[in-house]
PDB file of N, CA and C in Angstrom:
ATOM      1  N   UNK A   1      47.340  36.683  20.780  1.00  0.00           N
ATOM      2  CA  UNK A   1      46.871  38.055  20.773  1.00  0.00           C
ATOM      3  C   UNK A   1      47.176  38.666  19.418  1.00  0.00           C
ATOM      4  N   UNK A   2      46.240  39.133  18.753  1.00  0.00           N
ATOM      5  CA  UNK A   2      46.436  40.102  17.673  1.00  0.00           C
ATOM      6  C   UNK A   2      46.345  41.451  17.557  1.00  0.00           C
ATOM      7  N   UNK A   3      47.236  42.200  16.865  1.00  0.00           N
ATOM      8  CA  UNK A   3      47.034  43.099  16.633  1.00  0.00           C
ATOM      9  C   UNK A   3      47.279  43.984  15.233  1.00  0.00           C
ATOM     10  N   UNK A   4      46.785  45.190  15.342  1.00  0.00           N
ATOM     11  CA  UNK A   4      46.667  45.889  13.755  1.00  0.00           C
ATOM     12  C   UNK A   4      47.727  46.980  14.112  1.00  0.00           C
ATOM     13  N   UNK A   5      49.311  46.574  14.533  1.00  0.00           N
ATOM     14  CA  UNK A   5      50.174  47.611  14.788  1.00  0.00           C
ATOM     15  C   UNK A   5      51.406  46.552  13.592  1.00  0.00           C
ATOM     16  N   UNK A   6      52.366  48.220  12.899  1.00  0.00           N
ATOM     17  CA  UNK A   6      53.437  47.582  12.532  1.00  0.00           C
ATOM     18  C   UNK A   6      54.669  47.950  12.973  1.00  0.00           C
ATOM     19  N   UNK A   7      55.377  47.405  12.321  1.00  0.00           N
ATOM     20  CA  UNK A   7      56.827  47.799  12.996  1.00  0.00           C
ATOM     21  C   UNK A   7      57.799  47.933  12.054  1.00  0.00           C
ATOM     22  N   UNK A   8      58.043  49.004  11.559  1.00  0.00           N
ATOM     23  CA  UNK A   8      59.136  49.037  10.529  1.00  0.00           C
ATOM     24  C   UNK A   8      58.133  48.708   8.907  1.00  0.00           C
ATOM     25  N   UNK A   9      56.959  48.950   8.939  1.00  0.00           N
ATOM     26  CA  UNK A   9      56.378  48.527   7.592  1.00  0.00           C
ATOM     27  C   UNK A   9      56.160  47.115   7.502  1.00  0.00           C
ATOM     28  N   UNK A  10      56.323  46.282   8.622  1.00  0.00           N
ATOM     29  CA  UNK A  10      55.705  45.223   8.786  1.00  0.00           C
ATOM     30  C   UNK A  10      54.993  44.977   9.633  1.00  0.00           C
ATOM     31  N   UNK A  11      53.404  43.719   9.544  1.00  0.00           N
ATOM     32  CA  UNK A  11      52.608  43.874  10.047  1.00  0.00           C
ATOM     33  C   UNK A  11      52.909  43.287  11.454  1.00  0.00           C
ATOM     34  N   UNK A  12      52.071  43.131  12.272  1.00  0.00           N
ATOM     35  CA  UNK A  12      52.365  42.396  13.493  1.00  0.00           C
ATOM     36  C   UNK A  12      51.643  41.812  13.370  1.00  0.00           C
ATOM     37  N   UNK A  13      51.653  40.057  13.820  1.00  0.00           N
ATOM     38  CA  UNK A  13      50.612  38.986  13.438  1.00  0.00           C
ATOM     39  C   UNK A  13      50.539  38.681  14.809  1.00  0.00           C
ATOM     40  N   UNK A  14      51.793  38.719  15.370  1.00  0.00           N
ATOM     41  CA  UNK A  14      50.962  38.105  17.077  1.00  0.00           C
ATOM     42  C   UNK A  14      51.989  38.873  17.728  1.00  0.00           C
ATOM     43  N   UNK A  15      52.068  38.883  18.951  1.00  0.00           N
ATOM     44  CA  UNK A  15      52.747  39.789  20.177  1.00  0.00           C
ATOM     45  C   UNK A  15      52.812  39.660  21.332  1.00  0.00           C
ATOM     46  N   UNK A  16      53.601  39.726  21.938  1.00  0.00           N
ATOM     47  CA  UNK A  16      53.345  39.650  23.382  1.00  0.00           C
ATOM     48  C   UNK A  16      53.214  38.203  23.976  1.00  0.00           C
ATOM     49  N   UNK A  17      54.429  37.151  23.144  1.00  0.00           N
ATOM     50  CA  UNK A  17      54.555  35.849  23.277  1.00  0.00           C
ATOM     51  C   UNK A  17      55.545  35.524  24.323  1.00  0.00           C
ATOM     52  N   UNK A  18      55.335  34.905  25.433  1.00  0.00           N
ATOM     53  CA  UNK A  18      56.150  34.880  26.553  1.00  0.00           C
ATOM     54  C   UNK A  18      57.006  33.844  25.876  1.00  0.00           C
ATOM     55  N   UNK A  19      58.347  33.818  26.447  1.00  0.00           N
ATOM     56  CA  UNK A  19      59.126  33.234  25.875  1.00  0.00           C
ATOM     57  C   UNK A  19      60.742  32.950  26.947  1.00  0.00           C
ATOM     58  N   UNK A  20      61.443  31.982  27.186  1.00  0.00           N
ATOM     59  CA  UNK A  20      62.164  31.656  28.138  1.00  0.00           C
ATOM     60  C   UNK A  20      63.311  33.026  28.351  1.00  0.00           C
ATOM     61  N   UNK A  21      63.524  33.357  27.087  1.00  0.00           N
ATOM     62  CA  UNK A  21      63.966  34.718  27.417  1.00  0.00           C
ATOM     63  C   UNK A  21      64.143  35.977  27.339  1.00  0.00           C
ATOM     64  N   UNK A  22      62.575  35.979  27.346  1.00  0.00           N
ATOM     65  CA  UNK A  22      61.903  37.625  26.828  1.00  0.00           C
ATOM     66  C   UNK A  22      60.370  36.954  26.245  1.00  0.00           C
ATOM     67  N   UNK A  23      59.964  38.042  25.334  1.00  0.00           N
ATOM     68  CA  UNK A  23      59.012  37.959  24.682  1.00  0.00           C
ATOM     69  C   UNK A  23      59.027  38.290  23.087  1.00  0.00           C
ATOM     70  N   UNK A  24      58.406  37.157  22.232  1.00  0.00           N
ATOM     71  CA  UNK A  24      58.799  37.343  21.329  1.00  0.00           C
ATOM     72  C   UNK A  24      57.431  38.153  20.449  1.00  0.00           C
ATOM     73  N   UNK A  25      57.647  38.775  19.110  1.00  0.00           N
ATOM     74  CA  UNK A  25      56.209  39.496  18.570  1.00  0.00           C
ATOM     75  C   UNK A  25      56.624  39.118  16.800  1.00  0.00           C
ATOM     76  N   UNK A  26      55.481  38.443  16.410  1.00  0.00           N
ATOM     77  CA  UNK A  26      55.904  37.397  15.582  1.00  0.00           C
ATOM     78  C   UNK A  26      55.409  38.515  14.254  1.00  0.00           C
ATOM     79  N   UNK A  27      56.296  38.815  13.511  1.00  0.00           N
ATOM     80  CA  UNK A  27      55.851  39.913  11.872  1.00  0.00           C
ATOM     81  C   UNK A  27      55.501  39.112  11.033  1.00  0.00           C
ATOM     82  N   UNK A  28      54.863  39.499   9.709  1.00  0.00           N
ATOM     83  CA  UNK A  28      54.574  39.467   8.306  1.00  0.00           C
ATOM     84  C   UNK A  28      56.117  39.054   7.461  1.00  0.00           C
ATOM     85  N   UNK A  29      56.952  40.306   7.770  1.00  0.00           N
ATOM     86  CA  UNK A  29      58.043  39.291   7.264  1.00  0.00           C
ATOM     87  C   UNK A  29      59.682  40.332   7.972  1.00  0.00           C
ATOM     88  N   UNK A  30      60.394  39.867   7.419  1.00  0.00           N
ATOM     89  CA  UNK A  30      61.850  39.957   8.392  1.00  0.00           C
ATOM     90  C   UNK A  30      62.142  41.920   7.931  1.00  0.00           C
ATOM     91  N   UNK A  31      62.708  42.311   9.504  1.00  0.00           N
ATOM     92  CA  UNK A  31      62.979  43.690   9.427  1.00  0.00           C
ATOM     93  C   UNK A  31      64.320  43.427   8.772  1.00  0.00           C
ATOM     94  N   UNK A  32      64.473  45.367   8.226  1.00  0.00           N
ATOM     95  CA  UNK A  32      65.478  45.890   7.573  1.00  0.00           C
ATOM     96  C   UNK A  32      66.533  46.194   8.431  1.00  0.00           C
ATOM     97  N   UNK A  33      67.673  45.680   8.319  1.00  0.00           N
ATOM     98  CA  UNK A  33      68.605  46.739   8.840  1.00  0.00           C
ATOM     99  C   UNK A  33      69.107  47.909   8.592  1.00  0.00           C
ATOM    100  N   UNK A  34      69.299  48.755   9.497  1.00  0.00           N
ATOM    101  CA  UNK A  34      69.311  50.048   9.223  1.00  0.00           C
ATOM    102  C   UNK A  34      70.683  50.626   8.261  1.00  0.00           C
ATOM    103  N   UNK A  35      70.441  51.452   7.689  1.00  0.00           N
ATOM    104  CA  UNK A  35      71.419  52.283   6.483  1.00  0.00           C
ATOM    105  C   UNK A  35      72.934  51.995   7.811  1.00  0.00           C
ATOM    106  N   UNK A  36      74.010  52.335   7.302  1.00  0.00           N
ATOM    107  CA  UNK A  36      75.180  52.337   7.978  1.00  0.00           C
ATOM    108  C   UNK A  36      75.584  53.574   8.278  1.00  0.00           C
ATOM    109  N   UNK A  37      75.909  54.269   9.191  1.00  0.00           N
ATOM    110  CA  UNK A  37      76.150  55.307   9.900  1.00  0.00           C
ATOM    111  C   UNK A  37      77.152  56.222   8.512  1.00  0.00           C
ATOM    112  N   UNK A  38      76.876  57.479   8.097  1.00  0.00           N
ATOM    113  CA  UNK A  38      77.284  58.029   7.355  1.00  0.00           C
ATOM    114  C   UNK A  38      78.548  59.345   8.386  1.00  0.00           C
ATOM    115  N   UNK A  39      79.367  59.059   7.412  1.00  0.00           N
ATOM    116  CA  UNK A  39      80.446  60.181   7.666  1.00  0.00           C
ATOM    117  C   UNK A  39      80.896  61.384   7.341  1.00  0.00           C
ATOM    118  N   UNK A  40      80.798  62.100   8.129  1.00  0.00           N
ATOM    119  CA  UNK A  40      81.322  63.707   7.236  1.00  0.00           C
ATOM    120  C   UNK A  40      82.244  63.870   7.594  1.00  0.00           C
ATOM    121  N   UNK A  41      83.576  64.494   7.108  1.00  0.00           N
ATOM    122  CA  UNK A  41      84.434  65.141   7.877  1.00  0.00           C
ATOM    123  C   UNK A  41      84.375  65.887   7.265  1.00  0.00           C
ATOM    124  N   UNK A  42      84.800  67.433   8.507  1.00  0.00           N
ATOM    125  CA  UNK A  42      84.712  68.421   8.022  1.00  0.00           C
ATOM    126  C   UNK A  42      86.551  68.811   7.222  1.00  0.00           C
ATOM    127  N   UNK A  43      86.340  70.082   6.370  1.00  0.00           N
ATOM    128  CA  UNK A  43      87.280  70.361   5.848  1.00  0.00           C
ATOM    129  C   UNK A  43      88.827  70.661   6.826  1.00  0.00           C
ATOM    130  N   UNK A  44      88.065  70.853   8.312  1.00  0.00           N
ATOM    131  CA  UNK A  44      89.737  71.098   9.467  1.00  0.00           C
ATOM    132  C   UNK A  44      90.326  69.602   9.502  1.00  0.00           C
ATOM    133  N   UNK A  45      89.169  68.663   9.940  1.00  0.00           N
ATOM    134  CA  UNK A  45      89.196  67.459   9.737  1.00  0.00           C
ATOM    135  C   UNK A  45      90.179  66.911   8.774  1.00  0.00           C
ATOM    136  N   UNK A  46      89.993  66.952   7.639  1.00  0.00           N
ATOM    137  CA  UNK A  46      90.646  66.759   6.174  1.00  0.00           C
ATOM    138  C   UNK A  46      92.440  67.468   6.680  1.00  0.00           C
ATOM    139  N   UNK A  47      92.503  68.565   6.947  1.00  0.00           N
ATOM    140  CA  UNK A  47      93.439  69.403   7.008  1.00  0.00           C
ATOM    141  C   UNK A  47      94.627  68.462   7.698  1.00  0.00           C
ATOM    142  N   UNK A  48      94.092  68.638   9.003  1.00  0.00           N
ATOM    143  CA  UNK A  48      94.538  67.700  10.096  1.00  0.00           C
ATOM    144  C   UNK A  48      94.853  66.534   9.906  1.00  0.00           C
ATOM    145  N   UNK A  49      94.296  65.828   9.161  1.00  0.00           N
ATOM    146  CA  UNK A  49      95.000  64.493   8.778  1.00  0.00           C
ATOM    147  C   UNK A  49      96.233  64.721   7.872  1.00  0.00           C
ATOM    148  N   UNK A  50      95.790  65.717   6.652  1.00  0.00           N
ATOM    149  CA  UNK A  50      96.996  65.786   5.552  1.00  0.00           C
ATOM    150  C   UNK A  50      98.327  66.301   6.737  1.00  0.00           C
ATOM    151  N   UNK A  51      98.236  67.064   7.604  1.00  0.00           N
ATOM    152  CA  UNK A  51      99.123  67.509   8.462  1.00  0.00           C
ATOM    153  C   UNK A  51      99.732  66.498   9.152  1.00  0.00           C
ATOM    154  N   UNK A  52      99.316  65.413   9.887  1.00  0.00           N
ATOM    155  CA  UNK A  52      99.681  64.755  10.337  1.00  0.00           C
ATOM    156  C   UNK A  52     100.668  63.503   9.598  1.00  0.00           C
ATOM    157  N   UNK A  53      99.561  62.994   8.434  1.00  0.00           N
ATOM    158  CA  UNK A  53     100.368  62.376   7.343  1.00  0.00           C
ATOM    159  C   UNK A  53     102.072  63.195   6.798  1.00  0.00           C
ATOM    160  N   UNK A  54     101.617  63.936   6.329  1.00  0.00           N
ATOM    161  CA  UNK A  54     102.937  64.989   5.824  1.00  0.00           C
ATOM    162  C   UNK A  54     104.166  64.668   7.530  1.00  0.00           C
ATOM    163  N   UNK A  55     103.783  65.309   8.324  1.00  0.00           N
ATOM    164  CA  UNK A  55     104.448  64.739   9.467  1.00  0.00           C
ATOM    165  C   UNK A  55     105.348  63.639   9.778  1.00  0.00           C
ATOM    166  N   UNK A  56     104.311  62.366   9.844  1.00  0.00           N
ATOM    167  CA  UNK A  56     104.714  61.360  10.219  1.00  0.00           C
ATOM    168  C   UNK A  56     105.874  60.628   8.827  1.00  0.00           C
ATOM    169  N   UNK A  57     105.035  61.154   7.612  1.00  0.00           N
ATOM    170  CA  UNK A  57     105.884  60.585   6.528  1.00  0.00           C
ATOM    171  C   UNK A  57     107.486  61.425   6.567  1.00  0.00           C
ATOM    172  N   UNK A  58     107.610  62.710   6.524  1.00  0.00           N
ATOM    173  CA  UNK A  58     109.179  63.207   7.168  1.00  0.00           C
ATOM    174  C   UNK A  58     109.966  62.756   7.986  1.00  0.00           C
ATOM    175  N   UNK A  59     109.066  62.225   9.133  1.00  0.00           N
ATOM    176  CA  UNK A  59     109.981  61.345  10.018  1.00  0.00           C
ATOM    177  C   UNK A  59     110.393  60.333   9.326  1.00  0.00           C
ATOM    178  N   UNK A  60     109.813  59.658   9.023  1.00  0.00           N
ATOM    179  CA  UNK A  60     110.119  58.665   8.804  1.00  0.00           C
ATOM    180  C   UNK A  60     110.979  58.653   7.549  1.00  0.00           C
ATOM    181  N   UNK A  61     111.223  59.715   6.656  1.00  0.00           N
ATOM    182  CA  UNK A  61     112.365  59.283   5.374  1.00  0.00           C
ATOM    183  C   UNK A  61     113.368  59.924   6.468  1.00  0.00           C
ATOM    184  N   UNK A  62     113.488  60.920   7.289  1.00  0.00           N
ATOM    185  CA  UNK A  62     114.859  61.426   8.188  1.00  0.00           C
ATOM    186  C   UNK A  62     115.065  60.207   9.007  1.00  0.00           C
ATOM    187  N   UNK A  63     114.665  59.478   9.435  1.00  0.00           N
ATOM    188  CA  UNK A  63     115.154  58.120   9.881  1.00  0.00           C
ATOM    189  C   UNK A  63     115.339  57.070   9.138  1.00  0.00           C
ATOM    190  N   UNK A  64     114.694  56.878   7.979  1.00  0.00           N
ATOM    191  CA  UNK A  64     115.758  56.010   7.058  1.00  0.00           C
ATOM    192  C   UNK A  64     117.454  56.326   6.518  1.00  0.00           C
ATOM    193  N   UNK A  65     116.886  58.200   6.144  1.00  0.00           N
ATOM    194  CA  UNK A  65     118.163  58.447   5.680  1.00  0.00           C
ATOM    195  C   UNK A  65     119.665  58.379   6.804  1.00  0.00           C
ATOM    196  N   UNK A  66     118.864  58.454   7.746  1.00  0.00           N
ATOM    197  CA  UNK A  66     119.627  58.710   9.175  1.00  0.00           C
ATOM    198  C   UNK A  66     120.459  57.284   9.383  1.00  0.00           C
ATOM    199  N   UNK A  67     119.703  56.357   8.892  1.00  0.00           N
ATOM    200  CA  UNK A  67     120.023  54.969   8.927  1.00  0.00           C
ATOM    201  C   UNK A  67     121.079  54.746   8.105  1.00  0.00           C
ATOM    202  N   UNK A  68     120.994  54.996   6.363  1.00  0.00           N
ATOM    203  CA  UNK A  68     121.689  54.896   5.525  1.00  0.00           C
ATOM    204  C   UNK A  68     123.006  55.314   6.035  1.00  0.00           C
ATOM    205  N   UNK A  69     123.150  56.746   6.433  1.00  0.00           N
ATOM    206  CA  UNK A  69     124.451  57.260   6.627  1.00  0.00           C
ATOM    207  C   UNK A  69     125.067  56.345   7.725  1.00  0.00           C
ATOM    208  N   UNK A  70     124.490  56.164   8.829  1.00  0.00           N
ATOM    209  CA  UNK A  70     125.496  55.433  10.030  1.00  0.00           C
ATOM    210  C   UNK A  70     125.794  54.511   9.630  1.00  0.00           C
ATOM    211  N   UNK A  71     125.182  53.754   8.391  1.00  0.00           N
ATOM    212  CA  UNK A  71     125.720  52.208   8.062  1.00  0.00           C
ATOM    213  C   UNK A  71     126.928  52.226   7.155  1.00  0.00           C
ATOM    214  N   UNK A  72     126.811  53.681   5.874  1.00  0.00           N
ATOM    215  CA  UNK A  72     128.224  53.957   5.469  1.00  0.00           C
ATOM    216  C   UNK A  72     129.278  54.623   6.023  1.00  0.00           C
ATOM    217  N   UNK A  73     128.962  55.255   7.206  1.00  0.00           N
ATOM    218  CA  UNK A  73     130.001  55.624   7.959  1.00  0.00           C
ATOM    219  C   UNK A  73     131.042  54.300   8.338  1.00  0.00           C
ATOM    220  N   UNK A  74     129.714  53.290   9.111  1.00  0.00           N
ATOM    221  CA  UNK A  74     130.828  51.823   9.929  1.00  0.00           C
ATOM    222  C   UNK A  74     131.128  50.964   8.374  1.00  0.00           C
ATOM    223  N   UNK A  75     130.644  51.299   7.415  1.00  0.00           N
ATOM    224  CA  UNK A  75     131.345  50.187   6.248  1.00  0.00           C
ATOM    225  C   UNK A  75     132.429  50.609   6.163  1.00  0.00           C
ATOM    226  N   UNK A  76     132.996  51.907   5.985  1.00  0.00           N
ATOM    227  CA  UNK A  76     134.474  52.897   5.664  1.00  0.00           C
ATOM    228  C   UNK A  76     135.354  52.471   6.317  1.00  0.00           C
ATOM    229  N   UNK A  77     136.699  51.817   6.411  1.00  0.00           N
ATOM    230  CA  UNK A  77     137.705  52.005   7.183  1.00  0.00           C
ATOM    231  C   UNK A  77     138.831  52.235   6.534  1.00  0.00           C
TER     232      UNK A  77
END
């Protein structure tokens, strides 16, 4: 079966080919894949992370330093 339809800027040469699992529709030449999903974040977005970062990084030097001291406390006798 032919037809004068395209798909994506390519032609369709045949269509509607039964096939063991589905049907296949045979093009002119191989489709594009599509652009990759683009990201915005908004500026609260942005905020919220620096907030969280800033956060998590405080903890974490008050638990190193927290560390340091209990280990020179038990070195002292």
């Amino acid at each position: 079966m032919t037809s004068s339809r395209y798909i994506n800027d390519c032609y369709v040469i045949d269509s509607d080919i039964l096939a063991s699992n589905g049907v296949i529709h045979v093009l002119q030449g191989p489709l594009k894949a599509p652009p990759p999903p683009s990201f915005h974040l908004s500026p609260r977005l942005i905020r919220l992370g620096w907030a969280l970062a800033n956060t998590i990084s405080t903890h974490i030097k008050q638990s190193h330093s927290s560390s340091i001291i209990s280990r020179k406390k038990t070195s002292i006798k």
